[in-house]
PDB file of N, CA and C in Angstrom:
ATOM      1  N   UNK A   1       9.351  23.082  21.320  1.00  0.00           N
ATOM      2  CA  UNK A   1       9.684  21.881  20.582  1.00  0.00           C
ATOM      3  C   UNK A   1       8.879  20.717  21.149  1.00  0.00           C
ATOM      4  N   UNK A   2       8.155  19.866  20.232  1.00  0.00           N
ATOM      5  CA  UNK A   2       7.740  18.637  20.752  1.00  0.00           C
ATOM      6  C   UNK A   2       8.353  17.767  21.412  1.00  0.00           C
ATOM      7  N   UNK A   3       7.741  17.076  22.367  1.00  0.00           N
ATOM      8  CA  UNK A   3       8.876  16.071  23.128  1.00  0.00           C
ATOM      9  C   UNK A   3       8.970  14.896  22.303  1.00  0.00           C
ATOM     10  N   UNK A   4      10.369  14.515  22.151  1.00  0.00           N
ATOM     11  CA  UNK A   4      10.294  13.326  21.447  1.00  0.00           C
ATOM     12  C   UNK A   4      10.754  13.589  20.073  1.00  0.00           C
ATOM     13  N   UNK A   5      11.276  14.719  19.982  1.00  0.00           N
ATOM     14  CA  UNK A   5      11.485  15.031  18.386  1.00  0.00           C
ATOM     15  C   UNK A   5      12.643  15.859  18.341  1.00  0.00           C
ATOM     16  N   UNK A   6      13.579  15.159  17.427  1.00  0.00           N
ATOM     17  CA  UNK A   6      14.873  15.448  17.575  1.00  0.00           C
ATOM     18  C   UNK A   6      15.263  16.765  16.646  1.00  0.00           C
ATOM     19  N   UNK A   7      15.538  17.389  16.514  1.00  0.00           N
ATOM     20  CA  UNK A   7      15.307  19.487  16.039  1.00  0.00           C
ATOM     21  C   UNK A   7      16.747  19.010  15.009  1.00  0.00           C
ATOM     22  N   UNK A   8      17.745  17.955  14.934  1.00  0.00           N
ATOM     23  CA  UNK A   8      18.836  18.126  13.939  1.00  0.00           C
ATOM     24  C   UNK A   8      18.398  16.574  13.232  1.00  0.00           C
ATOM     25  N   UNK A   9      17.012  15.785  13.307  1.00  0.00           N
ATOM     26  CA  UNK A   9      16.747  14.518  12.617  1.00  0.00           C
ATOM     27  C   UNK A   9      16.330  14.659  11.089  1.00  0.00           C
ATOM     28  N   UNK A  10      16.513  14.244  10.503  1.00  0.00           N
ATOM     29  CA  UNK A  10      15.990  14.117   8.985  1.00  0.00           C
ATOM     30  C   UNK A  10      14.855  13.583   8.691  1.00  0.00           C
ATOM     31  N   UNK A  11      13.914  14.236   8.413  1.00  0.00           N
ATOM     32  CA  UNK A  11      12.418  14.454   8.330  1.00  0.00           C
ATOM     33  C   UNK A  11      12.154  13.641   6.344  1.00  0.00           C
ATOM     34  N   UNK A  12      13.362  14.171   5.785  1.00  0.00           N
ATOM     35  CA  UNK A  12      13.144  13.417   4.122  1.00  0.00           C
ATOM     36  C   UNK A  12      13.382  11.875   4.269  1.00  0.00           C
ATOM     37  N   UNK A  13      12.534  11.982   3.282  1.00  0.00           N
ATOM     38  CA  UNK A  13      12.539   9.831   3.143  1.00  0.00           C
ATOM     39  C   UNK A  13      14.259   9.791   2.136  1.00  0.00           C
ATOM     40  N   UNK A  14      14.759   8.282   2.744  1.00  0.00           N
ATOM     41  CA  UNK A  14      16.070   7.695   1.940  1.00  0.00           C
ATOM     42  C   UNK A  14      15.606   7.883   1.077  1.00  0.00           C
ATOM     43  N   UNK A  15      16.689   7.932  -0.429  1.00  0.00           N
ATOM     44  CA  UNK A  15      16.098   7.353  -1.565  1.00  0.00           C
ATOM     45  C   UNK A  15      15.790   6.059  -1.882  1.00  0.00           C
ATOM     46  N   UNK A  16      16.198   4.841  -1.434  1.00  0.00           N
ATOM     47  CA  UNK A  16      15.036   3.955  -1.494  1.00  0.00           C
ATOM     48  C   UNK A  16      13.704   3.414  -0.893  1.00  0.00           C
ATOM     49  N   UNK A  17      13.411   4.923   0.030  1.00  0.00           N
ATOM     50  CA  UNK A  17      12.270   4.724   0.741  1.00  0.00           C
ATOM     51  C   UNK A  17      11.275   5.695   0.141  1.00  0.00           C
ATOM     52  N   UNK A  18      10.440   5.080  -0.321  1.00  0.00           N
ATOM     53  CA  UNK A  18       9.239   5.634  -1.410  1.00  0.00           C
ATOM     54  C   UNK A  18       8.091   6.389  -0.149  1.00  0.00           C
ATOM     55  N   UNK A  19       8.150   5.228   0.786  1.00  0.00           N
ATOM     56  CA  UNK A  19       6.657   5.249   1.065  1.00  0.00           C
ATOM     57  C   UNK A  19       5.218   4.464   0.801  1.00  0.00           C
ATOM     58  N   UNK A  20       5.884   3.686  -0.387  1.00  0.00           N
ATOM     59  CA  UNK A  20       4.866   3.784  -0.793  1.00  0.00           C
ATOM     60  C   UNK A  20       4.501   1.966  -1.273  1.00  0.00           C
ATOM     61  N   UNK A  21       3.738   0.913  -1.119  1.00  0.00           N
ATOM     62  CA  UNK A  21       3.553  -0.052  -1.886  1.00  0.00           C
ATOM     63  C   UNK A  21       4.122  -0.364  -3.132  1.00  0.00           C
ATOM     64  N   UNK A  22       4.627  -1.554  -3.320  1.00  0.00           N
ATOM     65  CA  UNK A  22       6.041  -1.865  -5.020  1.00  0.00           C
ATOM     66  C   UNK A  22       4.739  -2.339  -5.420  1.00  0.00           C
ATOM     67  N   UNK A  23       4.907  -1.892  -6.956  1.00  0.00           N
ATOM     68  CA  UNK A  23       4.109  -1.683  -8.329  1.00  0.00           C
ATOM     69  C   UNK A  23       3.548  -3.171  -8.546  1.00  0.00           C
ATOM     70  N   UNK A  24       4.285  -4.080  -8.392  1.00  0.00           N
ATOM     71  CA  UNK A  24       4.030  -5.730  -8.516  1.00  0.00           C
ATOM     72  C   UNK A  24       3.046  -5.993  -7.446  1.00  0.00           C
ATOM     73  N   UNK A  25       2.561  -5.232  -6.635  1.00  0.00           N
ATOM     74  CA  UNK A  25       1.145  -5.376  -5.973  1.00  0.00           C
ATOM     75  C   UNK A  25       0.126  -5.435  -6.482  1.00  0.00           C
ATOM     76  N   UNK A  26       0.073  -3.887  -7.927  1.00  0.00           N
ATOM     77  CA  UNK A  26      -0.913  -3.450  -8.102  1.00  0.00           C
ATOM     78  C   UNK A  26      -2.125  -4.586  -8.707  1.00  0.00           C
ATOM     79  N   UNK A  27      -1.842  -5.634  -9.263  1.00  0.00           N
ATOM     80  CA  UNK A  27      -2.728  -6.764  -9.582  1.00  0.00           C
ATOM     81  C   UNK A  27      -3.619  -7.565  -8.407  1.00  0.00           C
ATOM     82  N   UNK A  28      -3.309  -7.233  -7.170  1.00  0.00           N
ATOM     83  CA  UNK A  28      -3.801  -7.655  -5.993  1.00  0.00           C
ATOM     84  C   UNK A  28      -4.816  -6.611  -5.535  1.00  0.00           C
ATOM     85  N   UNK A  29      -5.047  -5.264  -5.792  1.00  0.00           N
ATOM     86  CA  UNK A  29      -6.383  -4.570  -5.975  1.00  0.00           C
ATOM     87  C   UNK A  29      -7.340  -4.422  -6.715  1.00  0.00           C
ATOM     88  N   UNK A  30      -8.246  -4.829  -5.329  1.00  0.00           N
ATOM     89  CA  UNK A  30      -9.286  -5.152  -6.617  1.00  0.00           C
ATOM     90  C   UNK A  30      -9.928  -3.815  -6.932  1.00  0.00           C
ATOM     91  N   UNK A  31     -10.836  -3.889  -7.855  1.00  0.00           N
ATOM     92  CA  UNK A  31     -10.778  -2.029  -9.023  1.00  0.00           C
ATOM     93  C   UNK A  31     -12.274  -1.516  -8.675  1.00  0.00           C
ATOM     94  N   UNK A  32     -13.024  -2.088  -7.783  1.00  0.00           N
ATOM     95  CA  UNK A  32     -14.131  -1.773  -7.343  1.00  0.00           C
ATOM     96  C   UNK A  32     -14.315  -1.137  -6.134  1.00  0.00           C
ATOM     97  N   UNK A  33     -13.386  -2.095  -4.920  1.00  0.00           N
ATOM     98  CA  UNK A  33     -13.403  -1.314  -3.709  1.00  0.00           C
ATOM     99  C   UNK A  33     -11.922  -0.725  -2.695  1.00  0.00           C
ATOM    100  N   UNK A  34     -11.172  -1.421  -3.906  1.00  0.00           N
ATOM    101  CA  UNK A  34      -9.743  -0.832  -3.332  1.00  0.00           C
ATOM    102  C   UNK A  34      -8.819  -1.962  -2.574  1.00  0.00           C
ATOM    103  N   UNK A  35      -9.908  -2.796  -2.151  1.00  0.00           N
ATOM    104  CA  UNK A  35      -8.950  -3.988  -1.465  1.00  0.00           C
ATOM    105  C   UNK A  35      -7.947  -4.556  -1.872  1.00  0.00           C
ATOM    106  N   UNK A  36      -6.724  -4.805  -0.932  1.00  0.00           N
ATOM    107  CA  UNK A  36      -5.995  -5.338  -1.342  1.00  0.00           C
ATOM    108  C   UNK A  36      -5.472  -7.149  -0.677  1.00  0.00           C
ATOM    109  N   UNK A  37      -5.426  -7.862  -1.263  1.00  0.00           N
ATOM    110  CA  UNK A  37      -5.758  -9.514  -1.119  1.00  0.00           C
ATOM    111  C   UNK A  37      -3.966  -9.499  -0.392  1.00  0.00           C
ATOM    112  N   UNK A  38      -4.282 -10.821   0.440  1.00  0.00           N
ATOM    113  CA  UNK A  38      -2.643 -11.083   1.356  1.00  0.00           C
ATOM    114  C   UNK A  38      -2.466 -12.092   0.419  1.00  0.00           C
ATOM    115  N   UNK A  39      -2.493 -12.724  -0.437  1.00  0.00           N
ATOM    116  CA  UNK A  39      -1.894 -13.856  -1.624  1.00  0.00           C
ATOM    117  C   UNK A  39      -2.604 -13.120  -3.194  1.00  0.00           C
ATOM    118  N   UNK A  40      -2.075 -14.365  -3.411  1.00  0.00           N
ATOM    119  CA  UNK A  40      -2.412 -14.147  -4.803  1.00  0.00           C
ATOM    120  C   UNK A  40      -3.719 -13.739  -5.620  1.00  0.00           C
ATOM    121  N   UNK A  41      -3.975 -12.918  -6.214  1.00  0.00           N
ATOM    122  CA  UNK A  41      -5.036 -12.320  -6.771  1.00  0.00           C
ATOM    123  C   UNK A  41      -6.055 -13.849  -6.942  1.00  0.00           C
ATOM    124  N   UNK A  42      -7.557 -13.426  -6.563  1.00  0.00           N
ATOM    125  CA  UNK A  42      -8.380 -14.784  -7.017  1.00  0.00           C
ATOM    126  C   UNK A  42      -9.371 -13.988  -7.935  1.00  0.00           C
ATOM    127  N   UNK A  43     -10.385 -14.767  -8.362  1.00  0.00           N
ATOM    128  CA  UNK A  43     -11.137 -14.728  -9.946  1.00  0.00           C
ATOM    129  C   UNK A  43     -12.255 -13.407  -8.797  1.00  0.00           C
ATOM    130  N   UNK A  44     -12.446 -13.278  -7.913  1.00  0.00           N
ATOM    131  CA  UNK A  44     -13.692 -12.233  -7.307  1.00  0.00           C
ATOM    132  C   UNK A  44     -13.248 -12.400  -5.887  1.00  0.00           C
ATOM    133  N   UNK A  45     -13.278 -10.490  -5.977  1.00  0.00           N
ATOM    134  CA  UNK A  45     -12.743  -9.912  -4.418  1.00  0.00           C
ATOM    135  C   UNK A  45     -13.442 -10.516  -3.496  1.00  0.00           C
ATOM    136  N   UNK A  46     -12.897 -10.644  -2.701  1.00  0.00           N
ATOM    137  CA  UNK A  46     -13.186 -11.350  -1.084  1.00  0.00           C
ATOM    138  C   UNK A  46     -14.032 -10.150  -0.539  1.00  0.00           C
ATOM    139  N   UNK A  47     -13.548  -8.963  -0.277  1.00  0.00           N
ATOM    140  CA  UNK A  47     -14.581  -8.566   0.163  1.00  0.00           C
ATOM    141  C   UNK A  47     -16.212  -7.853  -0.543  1.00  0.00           C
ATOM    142  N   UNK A  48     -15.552  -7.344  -1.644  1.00  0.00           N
ATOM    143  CA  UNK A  48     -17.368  -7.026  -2.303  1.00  0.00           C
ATOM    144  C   UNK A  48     -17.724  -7.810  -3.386  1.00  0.00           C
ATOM    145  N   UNK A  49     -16.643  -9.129  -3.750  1.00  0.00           N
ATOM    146  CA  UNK A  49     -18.000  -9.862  -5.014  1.00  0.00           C
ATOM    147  C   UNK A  49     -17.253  -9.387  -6.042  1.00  0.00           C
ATOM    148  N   UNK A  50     -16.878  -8.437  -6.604  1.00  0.00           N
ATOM    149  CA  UNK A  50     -16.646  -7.688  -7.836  1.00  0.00           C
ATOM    150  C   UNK A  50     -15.367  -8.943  -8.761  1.00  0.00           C
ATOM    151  N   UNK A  51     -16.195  -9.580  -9.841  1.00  0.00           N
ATOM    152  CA  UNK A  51     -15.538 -10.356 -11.076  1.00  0.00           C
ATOM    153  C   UNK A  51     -13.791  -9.456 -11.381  1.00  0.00           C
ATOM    154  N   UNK A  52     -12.765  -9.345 -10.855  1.00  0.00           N
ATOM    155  CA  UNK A  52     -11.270  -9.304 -11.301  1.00  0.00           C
ATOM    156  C   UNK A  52     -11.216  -9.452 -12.743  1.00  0.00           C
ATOM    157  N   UNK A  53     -10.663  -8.492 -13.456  1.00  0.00           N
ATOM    158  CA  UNK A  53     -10.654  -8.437 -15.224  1.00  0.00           C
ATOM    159  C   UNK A  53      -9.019  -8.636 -15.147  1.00  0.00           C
TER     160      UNK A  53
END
């Protein structure tokens, strides 16, 4: 057994634990290189340039 790892712990996510980023993000990636912005979406990604549609 690994140290540190409990053999009767629950390994499944809660059900309100996805994992995963909430959907009301998805406007904050930009569609060229994947980035994702810490505020509000602007008119061209910060990091590669790419014009936001």
């Amino acid at each position: 057994m690994a140290v540190g790892h409990d053999a009767d712990a629950h390994d499944e996510p809660s059900a309100g634990d996805t994992g995963a980023d909430p959907v009301c993000w998805l406007d904050r990636v930009c569609e060229a290189c994947g980035a994702l912005t810490d505020g509000p979406p602007q008119p061209v990604c910060e990091r590669c340039g790419h014009a936001r549609s």
